[in-house]
Protein backbone atom coordinates (compact mmCIF):
# COMPACT_ATOMS: atom_id res chain seq x y z
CA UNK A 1 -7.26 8.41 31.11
CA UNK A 2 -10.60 7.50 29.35
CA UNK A 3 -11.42 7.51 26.21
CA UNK A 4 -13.70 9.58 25.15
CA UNK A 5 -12.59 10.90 21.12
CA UNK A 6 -11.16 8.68 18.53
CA UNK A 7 -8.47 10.46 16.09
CA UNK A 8 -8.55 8.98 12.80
CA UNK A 9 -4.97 9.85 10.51
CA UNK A 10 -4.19 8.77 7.14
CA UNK A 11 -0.71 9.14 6.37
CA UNK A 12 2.03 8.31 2.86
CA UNK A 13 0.23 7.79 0.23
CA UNK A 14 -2.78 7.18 -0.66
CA UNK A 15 -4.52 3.55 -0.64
CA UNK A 16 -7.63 2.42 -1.90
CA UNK A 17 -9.82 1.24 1.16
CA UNK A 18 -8.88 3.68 3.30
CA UNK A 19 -12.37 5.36 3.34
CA UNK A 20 -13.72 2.64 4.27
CA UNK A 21 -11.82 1.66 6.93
CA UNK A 22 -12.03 5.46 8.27
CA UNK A 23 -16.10 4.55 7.93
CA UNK A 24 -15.75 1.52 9.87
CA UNK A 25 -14.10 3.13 12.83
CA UNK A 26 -16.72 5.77 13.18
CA UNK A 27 -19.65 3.59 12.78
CA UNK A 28 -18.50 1.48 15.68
CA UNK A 29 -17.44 4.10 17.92
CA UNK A 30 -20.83 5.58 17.29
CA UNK A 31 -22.12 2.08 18.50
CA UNK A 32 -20.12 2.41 21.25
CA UNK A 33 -20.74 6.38 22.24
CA UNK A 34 -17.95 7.52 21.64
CA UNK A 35 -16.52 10.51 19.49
CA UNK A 36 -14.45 10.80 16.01
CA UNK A 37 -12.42 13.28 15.12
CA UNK A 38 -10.86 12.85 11.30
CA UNK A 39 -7.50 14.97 10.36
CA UNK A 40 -6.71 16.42 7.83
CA UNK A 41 -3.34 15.95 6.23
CA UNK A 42 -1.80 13.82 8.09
CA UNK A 43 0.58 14.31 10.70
CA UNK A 44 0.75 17.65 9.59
CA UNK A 45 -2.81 18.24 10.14
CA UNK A 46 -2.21 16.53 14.01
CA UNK A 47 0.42 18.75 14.96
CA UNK A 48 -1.59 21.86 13.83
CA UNK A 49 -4.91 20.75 15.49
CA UNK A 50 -6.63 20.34 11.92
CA UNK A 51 -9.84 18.27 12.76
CA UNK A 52 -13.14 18.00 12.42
CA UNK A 53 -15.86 15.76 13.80
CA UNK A 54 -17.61 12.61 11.76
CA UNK A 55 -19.38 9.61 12.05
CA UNK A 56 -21.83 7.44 10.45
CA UNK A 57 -22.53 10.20 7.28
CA UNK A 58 -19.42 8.68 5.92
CA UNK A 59 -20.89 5.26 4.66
CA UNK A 60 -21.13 6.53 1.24
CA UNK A 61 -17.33 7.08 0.92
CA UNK A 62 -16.75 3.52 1.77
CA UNK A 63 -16.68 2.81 -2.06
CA UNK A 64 -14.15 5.66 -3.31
CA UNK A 65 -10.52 5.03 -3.00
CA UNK A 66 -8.16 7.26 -1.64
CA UNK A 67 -8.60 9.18 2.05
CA UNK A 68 -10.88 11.61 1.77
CA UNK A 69 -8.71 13.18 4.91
CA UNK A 70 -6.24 13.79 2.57
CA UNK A 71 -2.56 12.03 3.56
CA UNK A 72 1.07 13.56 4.00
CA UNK A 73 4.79 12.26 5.06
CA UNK A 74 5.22 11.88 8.80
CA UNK A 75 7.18 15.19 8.26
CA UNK A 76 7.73 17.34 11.09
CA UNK A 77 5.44 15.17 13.71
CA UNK A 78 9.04 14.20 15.44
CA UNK A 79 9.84 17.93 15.86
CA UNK A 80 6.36 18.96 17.41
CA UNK A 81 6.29 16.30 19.91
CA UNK A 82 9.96 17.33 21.09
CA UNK A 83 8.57 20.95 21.02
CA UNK A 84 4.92 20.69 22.55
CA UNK A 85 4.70 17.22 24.06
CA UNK A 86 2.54 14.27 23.32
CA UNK A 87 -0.33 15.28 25.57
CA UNK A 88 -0.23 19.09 23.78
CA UNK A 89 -0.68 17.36 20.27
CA UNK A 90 -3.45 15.22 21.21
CA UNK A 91 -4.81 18.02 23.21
CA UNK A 92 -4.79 20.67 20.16
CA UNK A 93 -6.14 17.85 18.19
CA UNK A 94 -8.80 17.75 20.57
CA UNK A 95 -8.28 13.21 20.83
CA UNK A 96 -7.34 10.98 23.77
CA UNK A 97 -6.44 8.04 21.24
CA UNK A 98 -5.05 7.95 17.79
CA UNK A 99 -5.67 5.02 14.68
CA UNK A 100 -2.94 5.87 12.02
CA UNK A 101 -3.59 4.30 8.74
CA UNK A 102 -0.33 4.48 6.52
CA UNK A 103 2.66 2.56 5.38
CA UNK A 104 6.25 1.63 6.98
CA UNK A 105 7.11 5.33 7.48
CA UNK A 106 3.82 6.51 8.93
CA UNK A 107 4.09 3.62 11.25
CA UNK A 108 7.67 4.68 11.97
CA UNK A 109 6.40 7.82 13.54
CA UNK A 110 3.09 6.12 15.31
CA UNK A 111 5.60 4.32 17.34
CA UNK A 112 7.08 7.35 18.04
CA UNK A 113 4.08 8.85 19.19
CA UNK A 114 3.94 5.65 21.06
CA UNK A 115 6.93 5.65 22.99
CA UNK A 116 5.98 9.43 24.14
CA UNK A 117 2.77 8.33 25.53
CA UNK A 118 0.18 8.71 22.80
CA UNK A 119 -2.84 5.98 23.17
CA UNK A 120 -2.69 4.70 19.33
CA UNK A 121 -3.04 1.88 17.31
CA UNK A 122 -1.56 1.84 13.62
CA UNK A 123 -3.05 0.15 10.73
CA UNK A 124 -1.01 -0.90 7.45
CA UNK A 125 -2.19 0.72 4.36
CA UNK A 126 -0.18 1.21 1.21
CA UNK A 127 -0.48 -0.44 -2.55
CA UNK A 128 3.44 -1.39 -2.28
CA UNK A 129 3.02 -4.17 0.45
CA UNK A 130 6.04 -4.02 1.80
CA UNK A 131 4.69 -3.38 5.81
CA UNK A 132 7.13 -5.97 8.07
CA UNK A 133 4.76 -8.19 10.13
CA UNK A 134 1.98 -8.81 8.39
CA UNK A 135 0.83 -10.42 4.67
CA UNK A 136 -0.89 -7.74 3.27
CA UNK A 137 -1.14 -4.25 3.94
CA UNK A 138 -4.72 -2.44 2.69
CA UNK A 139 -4.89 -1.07 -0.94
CA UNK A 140 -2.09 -3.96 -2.24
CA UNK A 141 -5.40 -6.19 -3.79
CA UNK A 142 -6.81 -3.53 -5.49
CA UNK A 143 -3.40 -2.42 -7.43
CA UNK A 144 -2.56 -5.59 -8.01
CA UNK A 145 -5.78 -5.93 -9.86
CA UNK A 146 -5.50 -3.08 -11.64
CA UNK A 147 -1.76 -4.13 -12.80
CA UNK A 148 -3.94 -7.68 -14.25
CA UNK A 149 -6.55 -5.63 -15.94
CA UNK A 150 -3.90 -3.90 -17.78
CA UNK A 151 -1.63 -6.90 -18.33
CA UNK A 152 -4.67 -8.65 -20.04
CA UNK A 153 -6.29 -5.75 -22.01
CA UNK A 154 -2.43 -5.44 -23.89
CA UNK A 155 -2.54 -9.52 -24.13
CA UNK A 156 -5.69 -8.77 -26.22
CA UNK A 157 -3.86 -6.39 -28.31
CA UNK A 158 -0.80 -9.13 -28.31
CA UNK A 159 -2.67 -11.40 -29.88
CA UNK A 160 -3.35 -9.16 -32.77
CA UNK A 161 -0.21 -7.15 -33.16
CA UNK A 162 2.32 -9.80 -33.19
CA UNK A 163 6.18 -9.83 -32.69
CA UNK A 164 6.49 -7.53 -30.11
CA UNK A 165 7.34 -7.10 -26.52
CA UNK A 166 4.89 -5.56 -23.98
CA UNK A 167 6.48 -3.64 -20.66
CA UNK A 168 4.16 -2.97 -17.98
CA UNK A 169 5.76 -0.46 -15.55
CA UNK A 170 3.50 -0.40 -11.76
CA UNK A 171 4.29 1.64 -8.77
CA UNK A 172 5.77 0.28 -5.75
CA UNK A 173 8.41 2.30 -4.30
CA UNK A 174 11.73 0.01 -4.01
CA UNK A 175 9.36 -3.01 -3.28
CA UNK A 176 8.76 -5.61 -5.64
CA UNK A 177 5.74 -7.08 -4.44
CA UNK A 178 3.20 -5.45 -6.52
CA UNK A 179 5.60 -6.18 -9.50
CA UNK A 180 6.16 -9.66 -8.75
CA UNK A 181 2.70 -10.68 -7.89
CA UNK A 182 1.36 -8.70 -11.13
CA UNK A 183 3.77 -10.66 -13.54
CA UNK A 184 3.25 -14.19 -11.89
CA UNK A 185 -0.56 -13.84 -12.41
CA UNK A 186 -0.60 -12.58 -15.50
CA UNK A 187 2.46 -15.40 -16.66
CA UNK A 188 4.89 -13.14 -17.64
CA UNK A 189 8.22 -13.61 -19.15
CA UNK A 190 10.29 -11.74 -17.26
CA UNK A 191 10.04 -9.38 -13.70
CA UNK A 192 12.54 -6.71 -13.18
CA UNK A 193 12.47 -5.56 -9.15
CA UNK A 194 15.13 -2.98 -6.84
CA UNK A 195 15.83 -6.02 -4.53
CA UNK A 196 18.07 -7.83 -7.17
CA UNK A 197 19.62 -6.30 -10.41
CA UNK A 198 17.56 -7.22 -13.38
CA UNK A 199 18.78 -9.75 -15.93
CA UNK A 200 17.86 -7.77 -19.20
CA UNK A 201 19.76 -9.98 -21.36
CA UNK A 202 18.46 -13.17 -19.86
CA UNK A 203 14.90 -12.30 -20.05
CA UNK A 204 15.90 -11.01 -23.83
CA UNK A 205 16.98 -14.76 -24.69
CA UNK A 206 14.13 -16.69 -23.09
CA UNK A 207 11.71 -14.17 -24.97
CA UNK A 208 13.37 -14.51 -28.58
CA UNK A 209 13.74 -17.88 -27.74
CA UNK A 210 10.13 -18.27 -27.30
CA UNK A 211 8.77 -15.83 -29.83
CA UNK A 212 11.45 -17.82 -32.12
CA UNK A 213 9.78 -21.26 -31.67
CA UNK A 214 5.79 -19.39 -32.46
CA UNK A 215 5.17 -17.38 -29.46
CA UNK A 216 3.26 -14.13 -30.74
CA UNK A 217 4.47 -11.59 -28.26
CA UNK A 218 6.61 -10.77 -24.99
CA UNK A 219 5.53 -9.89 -21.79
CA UNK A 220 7.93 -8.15 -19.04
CA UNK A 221 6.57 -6.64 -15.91
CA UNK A 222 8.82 -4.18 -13.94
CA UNK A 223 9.04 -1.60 -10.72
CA UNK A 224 9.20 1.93 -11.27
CA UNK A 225 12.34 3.90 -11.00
CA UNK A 226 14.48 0.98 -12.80
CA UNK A 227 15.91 2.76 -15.91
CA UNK A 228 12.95 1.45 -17.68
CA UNK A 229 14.18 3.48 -21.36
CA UNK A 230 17.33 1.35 -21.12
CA UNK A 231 15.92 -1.86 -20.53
CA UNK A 232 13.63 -1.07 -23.09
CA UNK A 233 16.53 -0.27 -25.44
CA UNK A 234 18.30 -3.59 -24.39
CA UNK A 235 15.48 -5.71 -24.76
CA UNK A 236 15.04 -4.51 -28.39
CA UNK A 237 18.46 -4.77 -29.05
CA UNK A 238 18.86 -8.56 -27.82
CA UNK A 239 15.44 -9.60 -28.81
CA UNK A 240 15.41 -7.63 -32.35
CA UNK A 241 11.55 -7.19 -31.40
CA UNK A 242 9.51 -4.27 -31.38
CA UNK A 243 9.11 -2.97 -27.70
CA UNK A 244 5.69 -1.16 -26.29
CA UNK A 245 5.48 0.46 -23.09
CA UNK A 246 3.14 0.97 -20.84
CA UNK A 247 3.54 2.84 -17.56
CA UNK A 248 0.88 2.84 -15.05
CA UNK A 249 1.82 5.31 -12.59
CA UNK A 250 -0.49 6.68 -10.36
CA UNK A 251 -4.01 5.11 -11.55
CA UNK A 252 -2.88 2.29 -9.78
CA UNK A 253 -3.54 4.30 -6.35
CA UNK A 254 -6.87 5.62 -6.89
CA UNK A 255 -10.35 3.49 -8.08
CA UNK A 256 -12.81 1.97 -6.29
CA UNK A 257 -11.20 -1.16 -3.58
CA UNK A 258 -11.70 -4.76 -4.79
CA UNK A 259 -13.59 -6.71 -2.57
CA UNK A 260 -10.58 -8.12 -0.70
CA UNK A 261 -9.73 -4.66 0.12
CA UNK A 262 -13.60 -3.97 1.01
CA UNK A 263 -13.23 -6.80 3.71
CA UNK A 264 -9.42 -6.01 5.04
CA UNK A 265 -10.74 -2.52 5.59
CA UNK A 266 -13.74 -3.37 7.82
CA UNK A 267 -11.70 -6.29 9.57
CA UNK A 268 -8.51 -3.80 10.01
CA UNK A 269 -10.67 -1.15 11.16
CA UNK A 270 -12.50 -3.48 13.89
CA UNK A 271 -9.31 -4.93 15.01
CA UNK A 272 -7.77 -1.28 15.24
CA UNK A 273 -10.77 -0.02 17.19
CA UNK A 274 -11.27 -2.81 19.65
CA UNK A 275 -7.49 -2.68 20.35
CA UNK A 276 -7.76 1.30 21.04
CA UNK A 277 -11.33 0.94 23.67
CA UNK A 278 -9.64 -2.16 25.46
CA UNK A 279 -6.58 -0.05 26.31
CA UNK A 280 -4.14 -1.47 24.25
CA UNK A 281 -1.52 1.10 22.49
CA UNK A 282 1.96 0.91 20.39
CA UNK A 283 0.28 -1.84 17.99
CA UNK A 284 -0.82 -2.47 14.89
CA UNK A 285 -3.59 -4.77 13.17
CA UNK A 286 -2.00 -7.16 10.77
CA UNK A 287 -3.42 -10.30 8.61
CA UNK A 288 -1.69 -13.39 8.39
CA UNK A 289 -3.35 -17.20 7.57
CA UNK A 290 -6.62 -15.82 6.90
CA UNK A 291 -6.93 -13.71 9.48
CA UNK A 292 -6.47 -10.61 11.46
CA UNK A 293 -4.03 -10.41 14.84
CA UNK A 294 -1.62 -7.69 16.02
CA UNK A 295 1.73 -7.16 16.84
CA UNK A 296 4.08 -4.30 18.86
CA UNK A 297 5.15 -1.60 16.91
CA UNK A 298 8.49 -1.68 18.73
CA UNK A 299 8.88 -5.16 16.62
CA UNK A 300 8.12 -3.78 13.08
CA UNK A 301 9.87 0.13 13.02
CA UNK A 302 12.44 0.08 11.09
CA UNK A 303 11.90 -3.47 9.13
CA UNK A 304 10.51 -3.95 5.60
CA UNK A 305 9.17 -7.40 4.43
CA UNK A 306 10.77 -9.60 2.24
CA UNK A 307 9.57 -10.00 -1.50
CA UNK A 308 8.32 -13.63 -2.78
CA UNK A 309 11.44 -15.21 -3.93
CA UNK A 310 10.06 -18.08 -4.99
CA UNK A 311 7.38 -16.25 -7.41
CA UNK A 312 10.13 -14.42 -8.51
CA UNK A 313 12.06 -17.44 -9.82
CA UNK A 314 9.25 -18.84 -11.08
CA UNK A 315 8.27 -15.84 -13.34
CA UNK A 316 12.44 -15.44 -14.42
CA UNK A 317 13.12 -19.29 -14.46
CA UNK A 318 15.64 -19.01 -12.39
């Protein structure tokens, strides 16, 4: 079958860049005469034929964060192809190929959209970083950034408000990456991740230990969903500092993408598009050594990538 109309689907949460890779698709296919079709909310907006046409008007959004698409959970999109078929979905969606842009469980269901005959290409986009098969997912360099900004607008404060301990909650999911690469840029004292049960009273004794010998302050990054109150509690009771808390939460997702993400986003969406028009299907773009290649879906469902162990041991001291 040709291709004649591009679907463009932005799925989990949202990730800065995502506009404008969603730009970057429809400028090319423009290029190339063919159509784009954006839909809204996610698969939920592909199994209920919830589309509408775009193309180059979208340049402007390249600089917001977010999907202006709007994003959901791969939900139902299982269901609806048992129910309807593949070739009904795409059909009511009015598309012949698909680009998903979303994190491990969006890409979970593009390969099963895959396997039933869709024509689609997935590309990895969430701030957590934790997409099997490739070094960075889009939105990741922008969070991170944010996490630093943060981390060294309290440091100023540090400096003047003295003998106390500074907690910097990010997102992430279960993943540590955004966690871990936060608190080994900024030189913290201590990371606390989901992958390996945190050391509360460890970190406690390296920080009094420091703060004992001169150091002016603390500085513990963490994940969310880690019983941050009672590590909080712990730390002040081992440490006998003062403990200030900061969570982050969901600015970290929104905000305009850092110029690493600026560049991921065109390259992803280039990758994803000329994959798609040369026939290829059941892939997705991915960036490793400095640049972008691709690999099966079939090889990354199901799989979540590793966290840096050795920046985590070199943040803890282990």
């Amino acid at each position: 079958m040709s291709l004649q109309t591009i679907g463009i689907l932005t799925s989990g949460g949202d990730a800065p860049g995502m506009n404008a890779c969603i730009a970057t698709i429809a400028a090319l296919a423009e290029k190339h005469g063919l159509d784009v079709r954006g839909i809204f909310r996610g698969f939920r907006g592909l199994v209920e034929g919830d589309t509408i046409p775009i193309g180059t008007e979208l340049s402007g959004l390249a600089r917001r964060g977010g999907s202006f698409l709007g994003t959901s959970r791969k939900g139902s999109v299982e269901q609806a192809l048992e129910e309807a078929g593949v070739e009904e979905v795409l059909n009511r969606a009015k598309i012949d190929g698909l680009i998903v842009l979303g994190g491990g469980g969006s890409l979970d269901a593009t390969f099963h959209m895959s396997s039933h005959g869709a024509r689609v290409i997935g590309i990895p986009c969430t701030i957590d970083n934790d997409v099997y098969g490739t070094d960075y997912a889009l939105g990741f360099d922008s969070a991170v950034n944010k996490v630093l900004r943060a981390a060294d607008e309290i440091m100023d404060t540090a400096e003047s408000l003295s003998e106390r301990v500074f907690m910097i909650e990010t997102l992430g999911g279960n993943a540590g990456h955004m966690a871990i690469a936060a608190a080994y840029s900024a030189g913290a004292d201590a990371v606390f991740i989901h992958e390996v049960t945190p050391d509360v009273d460890g970190a406690a004794e390296r920080i009094k230990a420091k703060m004992d010998s001169g150091g002016t302050h603390g500085l513990v990054v963490l994940g969310e969903n880690l019983g941050t109150v009672d590590i909080a509690q712990r730390l002040e009771e081992c440490t006998g500092k003062r403990i200030r808390l900061t969570v982050l939460g969901h600015t970290l997702r929104g905000g305009n993408p850092t110029y690493v993400d600026r560049c991921l986003a065109r390259e992803f969406g280039e990758a994803a598009f000329n994959l798609l028009v040369s026939g290829e299907s059941g892939r997705m773009v991915t960036w490793s050594l400095g640049k972008t290649g691709h690999v099966a879906l079939s090889d990354i469902t199901g799989k979540t990538r590793n966290f840096d162990l050795a920046k985590y041991r070199a943040v803890n001291g282990d």
